[in-house]
PDB file of N, CA and C in Angstrom:
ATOM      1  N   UNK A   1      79.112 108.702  51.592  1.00  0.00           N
ATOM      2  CA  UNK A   1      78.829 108.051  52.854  1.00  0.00           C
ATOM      3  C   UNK A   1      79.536 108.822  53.952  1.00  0.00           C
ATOM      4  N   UNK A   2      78.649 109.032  55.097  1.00  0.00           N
ATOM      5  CA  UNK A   2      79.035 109.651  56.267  1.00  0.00           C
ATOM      6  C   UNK A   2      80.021 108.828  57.511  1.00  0.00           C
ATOM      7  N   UNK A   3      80.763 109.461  57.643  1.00  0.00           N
ATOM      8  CA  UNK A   3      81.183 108.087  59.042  1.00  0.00           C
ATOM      9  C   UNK A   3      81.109 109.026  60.094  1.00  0.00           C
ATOM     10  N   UNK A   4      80.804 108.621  61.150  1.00  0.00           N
ATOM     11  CA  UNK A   4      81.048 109.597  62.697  1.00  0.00           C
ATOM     12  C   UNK A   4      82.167 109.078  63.791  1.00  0.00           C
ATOM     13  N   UNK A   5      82.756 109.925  64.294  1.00  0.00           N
ATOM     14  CA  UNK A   5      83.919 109.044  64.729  1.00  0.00           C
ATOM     15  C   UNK A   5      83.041 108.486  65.984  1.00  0.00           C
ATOM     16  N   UNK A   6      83.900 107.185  66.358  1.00  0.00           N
ATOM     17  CA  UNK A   6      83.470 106.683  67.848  1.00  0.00           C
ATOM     18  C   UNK A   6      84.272 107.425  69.059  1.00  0.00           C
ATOM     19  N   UNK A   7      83.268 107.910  70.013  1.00  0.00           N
ATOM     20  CA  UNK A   7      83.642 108.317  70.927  1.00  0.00           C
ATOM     21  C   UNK A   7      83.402 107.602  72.340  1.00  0.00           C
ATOM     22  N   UNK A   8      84.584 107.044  73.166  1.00  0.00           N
ATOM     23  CA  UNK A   8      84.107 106.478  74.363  1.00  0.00           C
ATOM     24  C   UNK A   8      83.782 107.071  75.759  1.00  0.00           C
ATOM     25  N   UNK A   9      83.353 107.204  76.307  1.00  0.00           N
ATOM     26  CA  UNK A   9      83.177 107.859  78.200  1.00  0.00           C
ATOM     27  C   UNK A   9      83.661 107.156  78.906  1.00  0.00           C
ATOM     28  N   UNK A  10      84.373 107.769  79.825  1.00  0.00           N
ATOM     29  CA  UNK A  10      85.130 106.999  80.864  1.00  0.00           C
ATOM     30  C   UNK A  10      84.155 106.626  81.371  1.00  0.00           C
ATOM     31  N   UNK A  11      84.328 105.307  82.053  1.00  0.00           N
ATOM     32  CA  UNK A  11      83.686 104.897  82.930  1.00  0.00           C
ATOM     33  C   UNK A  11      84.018 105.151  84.341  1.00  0.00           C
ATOM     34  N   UNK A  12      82.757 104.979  85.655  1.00  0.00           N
ATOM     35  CA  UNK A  12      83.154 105.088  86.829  1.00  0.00           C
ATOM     36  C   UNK A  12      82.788 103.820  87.634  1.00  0.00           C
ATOM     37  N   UNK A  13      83.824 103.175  87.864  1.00  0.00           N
ATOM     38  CA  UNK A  13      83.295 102.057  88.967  1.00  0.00           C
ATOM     39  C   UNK A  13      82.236 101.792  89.583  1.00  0.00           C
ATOM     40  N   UNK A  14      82.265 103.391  90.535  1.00  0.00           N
ATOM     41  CA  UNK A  14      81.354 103.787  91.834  1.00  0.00           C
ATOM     42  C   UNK A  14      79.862 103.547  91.016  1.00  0.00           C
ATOM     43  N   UNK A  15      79.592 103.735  89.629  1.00  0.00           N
ATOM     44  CA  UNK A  15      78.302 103.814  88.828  1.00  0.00           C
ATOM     45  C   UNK A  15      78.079 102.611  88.134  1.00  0.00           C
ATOM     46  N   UNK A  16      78.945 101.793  87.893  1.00  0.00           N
ATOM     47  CA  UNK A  16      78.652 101.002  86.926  1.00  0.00           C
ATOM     48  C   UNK A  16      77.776  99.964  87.760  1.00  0.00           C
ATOM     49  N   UNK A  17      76.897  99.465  87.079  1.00  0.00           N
ATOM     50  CA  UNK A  17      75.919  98.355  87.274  1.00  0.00           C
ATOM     51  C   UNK A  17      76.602  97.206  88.339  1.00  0.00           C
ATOM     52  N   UNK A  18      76.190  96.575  89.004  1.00  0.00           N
ATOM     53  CA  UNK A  18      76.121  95.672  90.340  1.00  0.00           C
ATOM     54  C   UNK A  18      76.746  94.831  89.824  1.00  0.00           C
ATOM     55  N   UNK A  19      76.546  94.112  88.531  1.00  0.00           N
ATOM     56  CA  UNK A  19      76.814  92.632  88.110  1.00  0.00           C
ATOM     57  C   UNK A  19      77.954  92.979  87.482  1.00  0.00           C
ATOM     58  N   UNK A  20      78.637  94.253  87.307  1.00  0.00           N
ATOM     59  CA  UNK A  20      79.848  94.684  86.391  1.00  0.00           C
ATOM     60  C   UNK A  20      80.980  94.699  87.582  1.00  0.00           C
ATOM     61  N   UNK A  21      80.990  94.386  89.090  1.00  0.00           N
ATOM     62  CA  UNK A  21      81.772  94.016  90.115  1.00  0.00           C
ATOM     63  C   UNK A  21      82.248  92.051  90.028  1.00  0.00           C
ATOM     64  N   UNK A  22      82.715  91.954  88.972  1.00  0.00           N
ATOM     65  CA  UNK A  22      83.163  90.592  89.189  1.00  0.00           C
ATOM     66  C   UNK A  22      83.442  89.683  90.908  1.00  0.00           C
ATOM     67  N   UNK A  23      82.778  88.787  90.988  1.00  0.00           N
ATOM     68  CA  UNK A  23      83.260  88.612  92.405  1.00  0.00           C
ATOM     69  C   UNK A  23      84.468  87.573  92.653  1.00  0.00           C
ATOM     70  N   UNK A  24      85.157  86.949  91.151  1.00  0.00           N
ATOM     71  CA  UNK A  24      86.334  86.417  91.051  1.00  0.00           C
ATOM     72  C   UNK A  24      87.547  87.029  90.752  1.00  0.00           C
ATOM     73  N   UNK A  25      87.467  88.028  90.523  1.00  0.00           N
ATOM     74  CA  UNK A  25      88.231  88.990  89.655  1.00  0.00           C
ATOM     75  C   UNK A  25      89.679  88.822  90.907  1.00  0.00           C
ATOM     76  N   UNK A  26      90.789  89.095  90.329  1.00  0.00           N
ATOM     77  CA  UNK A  26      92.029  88.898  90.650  1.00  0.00           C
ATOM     78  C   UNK A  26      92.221  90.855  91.141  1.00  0.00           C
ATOM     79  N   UNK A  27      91.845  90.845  92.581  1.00  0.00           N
ATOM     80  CA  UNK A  27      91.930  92.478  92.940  1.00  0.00           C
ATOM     81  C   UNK A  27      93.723  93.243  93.317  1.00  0.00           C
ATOM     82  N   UNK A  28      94.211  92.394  93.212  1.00  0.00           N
ATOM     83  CA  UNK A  28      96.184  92.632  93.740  1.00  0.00           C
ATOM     84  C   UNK A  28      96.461  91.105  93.387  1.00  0.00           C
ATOM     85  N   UNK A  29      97.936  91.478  92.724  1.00  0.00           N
ATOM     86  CA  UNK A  29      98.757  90.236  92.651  1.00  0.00           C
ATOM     87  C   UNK A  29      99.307  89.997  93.829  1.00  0.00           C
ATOM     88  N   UNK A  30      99.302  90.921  94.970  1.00  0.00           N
ATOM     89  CA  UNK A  30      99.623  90.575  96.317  1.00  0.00           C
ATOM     90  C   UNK A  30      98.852  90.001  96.914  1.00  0.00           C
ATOM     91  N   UNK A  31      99.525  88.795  97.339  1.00  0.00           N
ATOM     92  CA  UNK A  31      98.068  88.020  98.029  1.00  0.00           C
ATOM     93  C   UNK A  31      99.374  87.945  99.981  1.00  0.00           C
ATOM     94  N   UNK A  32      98.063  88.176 100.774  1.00  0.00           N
ATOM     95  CA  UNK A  32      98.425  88.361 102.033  1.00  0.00           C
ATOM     96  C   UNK A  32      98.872  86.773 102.794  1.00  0.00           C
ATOM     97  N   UNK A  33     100.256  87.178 103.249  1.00  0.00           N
ATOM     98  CA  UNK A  33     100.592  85.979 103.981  1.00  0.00           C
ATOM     99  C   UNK A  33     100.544  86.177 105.248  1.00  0.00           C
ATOM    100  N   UNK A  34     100.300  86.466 105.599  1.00  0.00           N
ATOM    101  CA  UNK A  34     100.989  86.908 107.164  1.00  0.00           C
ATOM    102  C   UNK A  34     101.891  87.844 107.762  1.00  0.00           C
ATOM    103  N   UNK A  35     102.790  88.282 106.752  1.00  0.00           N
ATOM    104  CA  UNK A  35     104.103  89.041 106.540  1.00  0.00           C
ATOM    105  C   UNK A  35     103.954  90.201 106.008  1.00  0.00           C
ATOM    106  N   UNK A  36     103.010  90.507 105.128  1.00  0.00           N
ATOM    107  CA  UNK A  36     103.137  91.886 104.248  1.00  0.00           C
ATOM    108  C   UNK A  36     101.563  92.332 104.040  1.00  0.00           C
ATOM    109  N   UNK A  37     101.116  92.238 105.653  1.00  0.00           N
ATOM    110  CA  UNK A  37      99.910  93.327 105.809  1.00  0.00           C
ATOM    111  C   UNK A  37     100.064  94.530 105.187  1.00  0.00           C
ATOM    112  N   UNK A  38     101.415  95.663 105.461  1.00  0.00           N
ATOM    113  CA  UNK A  38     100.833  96.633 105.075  1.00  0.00           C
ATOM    114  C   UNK A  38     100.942  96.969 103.372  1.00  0.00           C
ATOM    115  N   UNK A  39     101.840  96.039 103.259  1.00  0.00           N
ATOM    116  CA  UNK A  39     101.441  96.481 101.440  1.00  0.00           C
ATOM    117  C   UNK A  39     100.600  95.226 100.771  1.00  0.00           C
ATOM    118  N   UNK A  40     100.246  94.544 101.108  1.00  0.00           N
ATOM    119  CA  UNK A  40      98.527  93.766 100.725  1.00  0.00           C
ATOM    120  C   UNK A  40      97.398  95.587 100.892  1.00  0.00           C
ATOM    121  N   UNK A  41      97.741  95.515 102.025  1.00  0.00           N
ATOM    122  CA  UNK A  41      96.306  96.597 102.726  1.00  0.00           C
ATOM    123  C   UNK A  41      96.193  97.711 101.571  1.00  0.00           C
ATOM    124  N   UNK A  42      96.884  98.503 101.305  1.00  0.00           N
ATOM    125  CA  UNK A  42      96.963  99.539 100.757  1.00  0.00           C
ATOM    126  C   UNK A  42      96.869  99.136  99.455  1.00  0.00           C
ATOM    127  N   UNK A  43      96.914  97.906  98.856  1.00  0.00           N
ATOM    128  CA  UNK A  43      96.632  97.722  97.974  1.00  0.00           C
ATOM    129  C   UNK A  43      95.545  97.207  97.332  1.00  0.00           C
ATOM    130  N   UNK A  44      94.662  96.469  98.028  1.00  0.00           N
ATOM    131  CA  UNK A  44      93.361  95.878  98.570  1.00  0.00           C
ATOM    132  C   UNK A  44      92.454  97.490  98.508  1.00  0.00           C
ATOM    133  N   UNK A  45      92.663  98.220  99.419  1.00  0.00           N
ATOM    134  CA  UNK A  45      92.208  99.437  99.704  1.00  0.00           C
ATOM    135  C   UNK A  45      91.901 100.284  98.846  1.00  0.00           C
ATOM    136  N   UNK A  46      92.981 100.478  97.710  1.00  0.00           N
ATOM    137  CA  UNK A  46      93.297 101.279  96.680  1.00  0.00           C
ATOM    138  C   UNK A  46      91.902 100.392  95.919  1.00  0.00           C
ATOM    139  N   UNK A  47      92.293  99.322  95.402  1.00  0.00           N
ATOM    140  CA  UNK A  47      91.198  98.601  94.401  1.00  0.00           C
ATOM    141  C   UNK A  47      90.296  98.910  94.917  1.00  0.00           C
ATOM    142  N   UNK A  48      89.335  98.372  96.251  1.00  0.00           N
ATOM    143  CA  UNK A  48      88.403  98.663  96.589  1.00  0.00           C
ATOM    144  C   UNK A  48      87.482 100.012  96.805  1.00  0.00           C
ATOM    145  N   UNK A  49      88.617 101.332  97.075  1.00  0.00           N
ATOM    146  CA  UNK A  49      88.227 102.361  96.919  1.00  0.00           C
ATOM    147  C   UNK A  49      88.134 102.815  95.353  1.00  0.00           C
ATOM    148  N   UNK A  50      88.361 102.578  94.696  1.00  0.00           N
ATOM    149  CA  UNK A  50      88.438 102.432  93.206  1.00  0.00           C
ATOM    150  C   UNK A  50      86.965 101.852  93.021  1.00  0.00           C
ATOM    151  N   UNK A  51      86.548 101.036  93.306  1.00  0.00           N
ATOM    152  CA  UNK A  51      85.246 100.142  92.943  1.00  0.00           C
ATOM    153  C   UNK A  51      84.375 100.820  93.435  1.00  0.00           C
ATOM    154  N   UNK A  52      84.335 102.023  94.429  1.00  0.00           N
ATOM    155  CA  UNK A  52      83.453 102.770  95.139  1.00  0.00           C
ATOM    156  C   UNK A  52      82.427 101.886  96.573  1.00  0.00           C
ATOM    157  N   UNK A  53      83.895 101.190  97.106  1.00  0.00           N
ATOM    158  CA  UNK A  53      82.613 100.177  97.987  1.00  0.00           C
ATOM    159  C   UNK A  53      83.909 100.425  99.048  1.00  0.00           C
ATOM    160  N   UNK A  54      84.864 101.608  99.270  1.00  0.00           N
ATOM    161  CA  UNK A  54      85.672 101.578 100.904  1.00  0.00           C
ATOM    162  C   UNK A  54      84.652 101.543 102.175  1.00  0.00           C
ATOM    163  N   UNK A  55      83.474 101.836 101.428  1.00  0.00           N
ATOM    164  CA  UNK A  55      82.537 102.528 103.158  1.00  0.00           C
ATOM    165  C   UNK A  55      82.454 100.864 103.884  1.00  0.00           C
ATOM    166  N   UNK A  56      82.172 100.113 102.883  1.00  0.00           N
ATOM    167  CA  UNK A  56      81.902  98.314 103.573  1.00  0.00           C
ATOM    168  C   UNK A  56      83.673  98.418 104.271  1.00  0.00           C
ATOM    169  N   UNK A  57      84.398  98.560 104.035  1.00  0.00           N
ATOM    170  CA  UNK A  57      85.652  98.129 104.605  1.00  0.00           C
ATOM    171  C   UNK A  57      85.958  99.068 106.196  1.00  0.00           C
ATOM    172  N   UNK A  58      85.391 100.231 105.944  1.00  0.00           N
ATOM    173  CA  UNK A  58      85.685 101.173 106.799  1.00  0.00           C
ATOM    174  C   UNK A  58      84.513 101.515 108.298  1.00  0.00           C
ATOM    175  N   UNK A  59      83.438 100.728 107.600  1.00  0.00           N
ATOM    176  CA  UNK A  59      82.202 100.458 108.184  1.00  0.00           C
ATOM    177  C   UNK A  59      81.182 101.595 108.358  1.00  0.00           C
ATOM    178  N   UNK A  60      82.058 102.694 107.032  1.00  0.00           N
ATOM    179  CA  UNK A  60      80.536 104.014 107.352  1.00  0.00           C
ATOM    180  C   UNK A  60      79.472 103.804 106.141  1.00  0.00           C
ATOM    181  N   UNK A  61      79.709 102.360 105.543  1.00  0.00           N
ATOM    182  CA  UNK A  61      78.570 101.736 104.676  1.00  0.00           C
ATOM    183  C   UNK A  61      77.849 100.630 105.758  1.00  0.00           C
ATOM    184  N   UNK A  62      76.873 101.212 106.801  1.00  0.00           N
ATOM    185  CA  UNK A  62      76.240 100.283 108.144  1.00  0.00           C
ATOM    186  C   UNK A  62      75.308  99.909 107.304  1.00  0.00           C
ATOM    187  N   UNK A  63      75.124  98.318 107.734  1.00  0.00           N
ATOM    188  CA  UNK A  63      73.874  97.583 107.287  1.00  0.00           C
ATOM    189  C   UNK A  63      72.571  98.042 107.676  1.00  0.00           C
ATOM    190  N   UNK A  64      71.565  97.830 106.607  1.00  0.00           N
ATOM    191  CA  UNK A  64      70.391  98.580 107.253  1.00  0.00           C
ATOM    192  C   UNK A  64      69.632  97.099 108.205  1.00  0.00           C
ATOM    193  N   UNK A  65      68.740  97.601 109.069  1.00  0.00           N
ATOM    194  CA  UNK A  65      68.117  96.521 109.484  1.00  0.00           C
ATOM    195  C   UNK A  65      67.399  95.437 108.457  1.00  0.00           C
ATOM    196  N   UNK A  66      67.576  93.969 108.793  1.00  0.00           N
ATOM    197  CA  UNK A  66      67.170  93.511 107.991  1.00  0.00           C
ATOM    198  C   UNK A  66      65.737  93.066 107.123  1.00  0.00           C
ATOM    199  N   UNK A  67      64.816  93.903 107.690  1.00  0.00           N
ATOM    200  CA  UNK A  67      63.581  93.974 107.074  1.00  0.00           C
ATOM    201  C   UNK A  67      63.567  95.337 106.091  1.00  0.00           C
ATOM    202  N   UNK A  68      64.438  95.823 106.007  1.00  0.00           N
ATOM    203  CA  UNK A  68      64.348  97.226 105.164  1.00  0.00           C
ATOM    204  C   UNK A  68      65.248  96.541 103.942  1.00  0.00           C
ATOM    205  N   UNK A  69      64.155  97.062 102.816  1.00  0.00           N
ATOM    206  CA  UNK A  69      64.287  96.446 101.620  1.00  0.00           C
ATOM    207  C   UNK A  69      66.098  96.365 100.541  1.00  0.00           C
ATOM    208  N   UNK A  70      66.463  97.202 101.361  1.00  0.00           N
ATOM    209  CA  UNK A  70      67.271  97.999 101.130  1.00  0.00           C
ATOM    210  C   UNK A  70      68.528  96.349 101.270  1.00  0.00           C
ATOM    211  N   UNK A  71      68.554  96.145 102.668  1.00  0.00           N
ATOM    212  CA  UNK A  71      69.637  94.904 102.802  1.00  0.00           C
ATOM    213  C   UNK A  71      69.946  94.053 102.306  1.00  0.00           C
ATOM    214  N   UNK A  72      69.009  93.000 101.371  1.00  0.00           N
ATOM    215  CA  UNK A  72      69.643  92.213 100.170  1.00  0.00           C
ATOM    216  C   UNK A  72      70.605  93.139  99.450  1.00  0.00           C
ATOM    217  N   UNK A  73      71.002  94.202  98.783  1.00  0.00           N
ATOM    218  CA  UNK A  73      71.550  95.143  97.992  1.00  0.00           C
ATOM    219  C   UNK A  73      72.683  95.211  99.195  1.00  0.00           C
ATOM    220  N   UNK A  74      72.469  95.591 100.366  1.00  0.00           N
ATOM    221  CA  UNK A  74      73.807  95.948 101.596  1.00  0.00           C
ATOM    222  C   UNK A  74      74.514  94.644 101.412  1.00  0.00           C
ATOM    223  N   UNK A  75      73.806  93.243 101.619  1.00  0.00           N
ATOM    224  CA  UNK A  75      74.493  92.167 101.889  1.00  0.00           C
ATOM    225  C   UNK A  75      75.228  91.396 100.519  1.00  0.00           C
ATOM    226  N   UNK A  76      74.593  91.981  99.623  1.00  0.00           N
ATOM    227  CA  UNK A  76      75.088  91.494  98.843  1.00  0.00           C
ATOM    228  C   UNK A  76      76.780  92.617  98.046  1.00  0.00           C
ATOM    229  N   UNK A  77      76.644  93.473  98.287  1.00  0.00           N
ATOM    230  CA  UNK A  77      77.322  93.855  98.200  1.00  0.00           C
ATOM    231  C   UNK A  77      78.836  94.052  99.173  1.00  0.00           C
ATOM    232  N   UNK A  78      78.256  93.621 100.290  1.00  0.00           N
ATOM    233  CA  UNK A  78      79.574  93.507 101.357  1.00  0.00           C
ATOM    234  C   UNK A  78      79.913  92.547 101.418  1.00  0.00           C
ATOM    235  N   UNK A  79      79.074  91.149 100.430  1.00  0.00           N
ATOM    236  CA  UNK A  79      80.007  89.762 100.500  1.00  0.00           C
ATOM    237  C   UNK A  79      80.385  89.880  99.575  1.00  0.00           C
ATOM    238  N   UNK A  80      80.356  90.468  98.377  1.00  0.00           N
ATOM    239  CA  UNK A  80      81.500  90.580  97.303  1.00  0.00           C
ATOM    240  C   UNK A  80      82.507  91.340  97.847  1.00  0.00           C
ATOM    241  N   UNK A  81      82.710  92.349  98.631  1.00  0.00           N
ATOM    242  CA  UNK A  81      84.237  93.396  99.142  1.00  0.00           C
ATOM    243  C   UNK A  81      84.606  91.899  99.936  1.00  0.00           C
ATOM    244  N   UNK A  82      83.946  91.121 100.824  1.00  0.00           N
ATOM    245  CA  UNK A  82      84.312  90.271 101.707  1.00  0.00           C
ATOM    246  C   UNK A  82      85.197  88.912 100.432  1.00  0.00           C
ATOM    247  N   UNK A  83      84.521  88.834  99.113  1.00  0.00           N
ATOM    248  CA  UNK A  83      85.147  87.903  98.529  1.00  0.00           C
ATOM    249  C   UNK A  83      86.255  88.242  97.621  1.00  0.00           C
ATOM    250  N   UNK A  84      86.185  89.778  97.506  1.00  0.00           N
ATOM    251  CA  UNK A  84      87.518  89.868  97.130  1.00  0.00           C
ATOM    252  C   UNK A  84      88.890  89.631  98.036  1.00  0.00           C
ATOM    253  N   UNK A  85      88.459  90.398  99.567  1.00  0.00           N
ATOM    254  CA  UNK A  85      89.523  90.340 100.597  1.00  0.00           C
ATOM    255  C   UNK A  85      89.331  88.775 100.377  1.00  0.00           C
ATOM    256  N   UNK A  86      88.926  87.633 100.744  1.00  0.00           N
ATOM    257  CA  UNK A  86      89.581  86.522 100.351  1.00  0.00           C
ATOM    258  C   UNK A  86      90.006  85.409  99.813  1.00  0.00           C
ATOM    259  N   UNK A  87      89.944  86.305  98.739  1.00  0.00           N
ATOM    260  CA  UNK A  87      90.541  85.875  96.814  1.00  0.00           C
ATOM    261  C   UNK A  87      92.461  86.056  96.969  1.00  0.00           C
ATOM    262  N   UNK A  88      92.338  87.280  97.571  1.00  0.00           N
ATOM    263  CA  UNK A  88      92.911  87.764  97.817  1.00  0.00           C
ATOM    264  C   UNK A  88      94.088  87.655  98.944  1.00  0.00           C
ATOM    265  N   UNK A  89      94.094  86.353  99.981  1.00  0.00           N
ATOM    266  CA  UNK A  89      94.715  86.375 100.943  1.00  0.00           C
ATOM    267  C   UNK A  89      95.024  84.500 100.342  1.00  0.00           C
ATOM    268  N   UNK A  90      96.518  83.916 101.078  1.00  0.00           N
ATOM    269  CA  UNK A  90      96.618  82.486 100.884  1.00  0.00           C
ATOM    270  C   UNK A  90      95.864  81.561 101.608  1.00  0.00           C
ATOM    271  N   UNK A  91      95.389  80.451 101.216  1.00  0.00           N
ATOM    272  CA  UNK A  91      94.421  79.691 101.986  1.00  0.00           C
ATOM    273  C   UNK A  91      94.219  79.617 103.335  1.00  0.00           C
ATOM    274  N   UNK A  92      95.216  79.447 103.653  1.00  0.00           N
ATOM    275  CA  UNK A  92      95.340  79.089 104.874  1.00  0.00           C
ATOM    276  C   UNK A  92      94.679  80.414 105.886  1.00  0.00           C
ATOM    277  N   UNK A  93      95.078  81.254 105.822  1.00  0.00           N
ATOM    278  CA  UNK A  93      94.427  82.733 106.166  1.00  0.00           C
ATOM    279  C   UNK A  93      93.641  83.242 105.883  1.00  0.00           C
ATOM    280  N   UNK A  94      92.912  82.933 104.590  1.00  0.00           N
ATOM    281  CA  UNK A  94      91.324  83.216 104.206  1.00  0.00           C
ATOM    282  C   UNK A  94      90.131  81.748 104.606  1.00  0.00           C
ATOM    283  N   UNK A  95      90.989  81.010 105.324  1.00  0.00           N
ATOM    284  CA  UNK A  95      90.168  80.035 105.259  1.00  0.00           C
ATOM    285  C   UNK A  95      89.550  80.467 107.108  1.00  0.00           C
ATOM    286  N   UNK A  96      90.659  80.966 107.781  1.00  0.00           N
ATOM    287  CA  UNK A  96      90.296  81.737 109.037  1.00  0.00           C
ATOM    288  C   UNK A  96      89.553  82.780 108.861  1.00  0.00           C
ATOM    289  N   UNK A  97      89.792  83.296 108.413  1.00  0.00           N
ATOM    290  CA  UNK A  97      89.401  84.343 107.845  1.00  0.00           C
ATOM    291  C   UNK A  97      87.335  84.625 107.657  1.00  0.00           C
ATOM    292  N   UNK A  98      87.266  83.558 106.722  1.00  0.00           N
ATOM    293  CA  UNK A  98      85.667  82.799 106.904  1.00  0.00           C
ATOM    294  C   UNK A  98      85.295  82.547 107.442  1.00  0.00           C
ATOM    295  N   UNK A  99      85.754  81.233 108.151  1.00  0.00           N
ATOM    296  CA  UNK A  99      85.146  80.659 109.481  1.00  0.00           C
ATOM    297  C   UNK A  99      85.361  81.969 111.064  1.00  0.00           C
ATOM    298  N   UNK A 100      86.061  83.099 111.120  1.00  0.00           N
ATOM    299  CA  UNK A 100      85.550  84.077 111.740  1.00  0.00           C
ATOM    300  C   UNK A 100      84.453  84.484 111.179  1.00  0.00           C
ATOM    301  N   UNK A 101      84.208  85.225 110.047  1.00  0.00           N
ATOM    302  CA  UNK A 101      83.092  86.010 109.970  1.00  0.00           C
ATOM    303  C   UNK A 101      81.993  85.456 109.698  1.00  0.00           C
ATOM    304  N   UNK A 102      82.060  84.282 109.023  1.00  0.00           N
ATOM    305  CA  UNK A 102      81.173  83.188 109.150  1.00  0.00           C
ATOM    306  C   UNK A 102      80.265  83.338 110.427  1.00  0.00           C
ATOM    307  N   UNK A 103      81.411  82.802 111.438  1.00  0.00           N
ATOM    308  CA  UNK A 103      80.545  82.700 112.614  1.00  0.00           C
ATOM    309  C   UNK A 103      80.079  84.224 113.519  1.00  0.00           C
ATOM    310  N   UNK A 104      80.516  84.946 112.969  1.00  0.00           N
ATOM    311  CA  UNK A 104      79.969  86.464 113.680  1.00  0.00           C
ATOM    312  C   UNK A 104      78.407  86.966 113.442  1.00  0.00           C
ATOM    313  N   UNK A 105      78.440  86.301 111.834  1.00  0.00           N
ATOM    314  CA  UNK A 105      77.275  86.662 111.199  1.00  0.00           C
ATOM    315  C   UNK A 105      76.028  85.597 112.112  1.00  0.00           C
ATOM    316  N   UNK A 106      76.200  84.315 112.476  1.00  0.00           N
ATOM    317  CA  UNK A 106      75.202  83.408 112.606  1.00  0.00           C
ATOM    318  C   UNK A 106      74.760  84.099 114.039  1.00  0.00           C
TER     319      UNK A 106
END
């Protein structure tokens, strides 16, 4: 009997399938209070650039207009970066947090 060894491939974030972006997933044990923007940020940043989705944070991932087929895929993907940033922050500050962009979007 033959055996073949198992060999694995790294995986790449930036490639892996849409539904393989958990949108509960715990992205930093730093969660943002008010106090420690800059090491939340850089750490938020790091994950997210890791996941291959910085352009939504940085804004050179622009929404396409919304009749181009393309924007369910834009929107859905910039409210998951949007639900990690606030998974990610304490209530009280992600709850502002929403109700801003909430209302930017309407």
């Amino acid at each position: 009997m033959s055996t073949s060894p198992i060999t694995t491939q790294p995986t790449n974030p930036a490639t892996q399938a849409p539904n393989a972006d958990s949108h509960s997933v715990q992205i930093t044990n730093i969660r943002f209070n008010g106090d420690n923007y800059l090491r939340w940020s850089q750490s938020v940043q790091m994950y997210i650039r890791g996941r291959g989705k910085i352009g939504y944070l940085t804004g050179d991932k622009k929404a396409p207009v919304s009749e181009d087929p393309m924007y369910v895929t834009w929107d859905a993907k910039n409210s998951m970066v949007m639900t990690w940033l606030v998974n990610s922050m304490d209530e009280d500050i992600s709850s502002s947090y929403m109700c801003h962009s909430t209302a930017k979007e309407l």
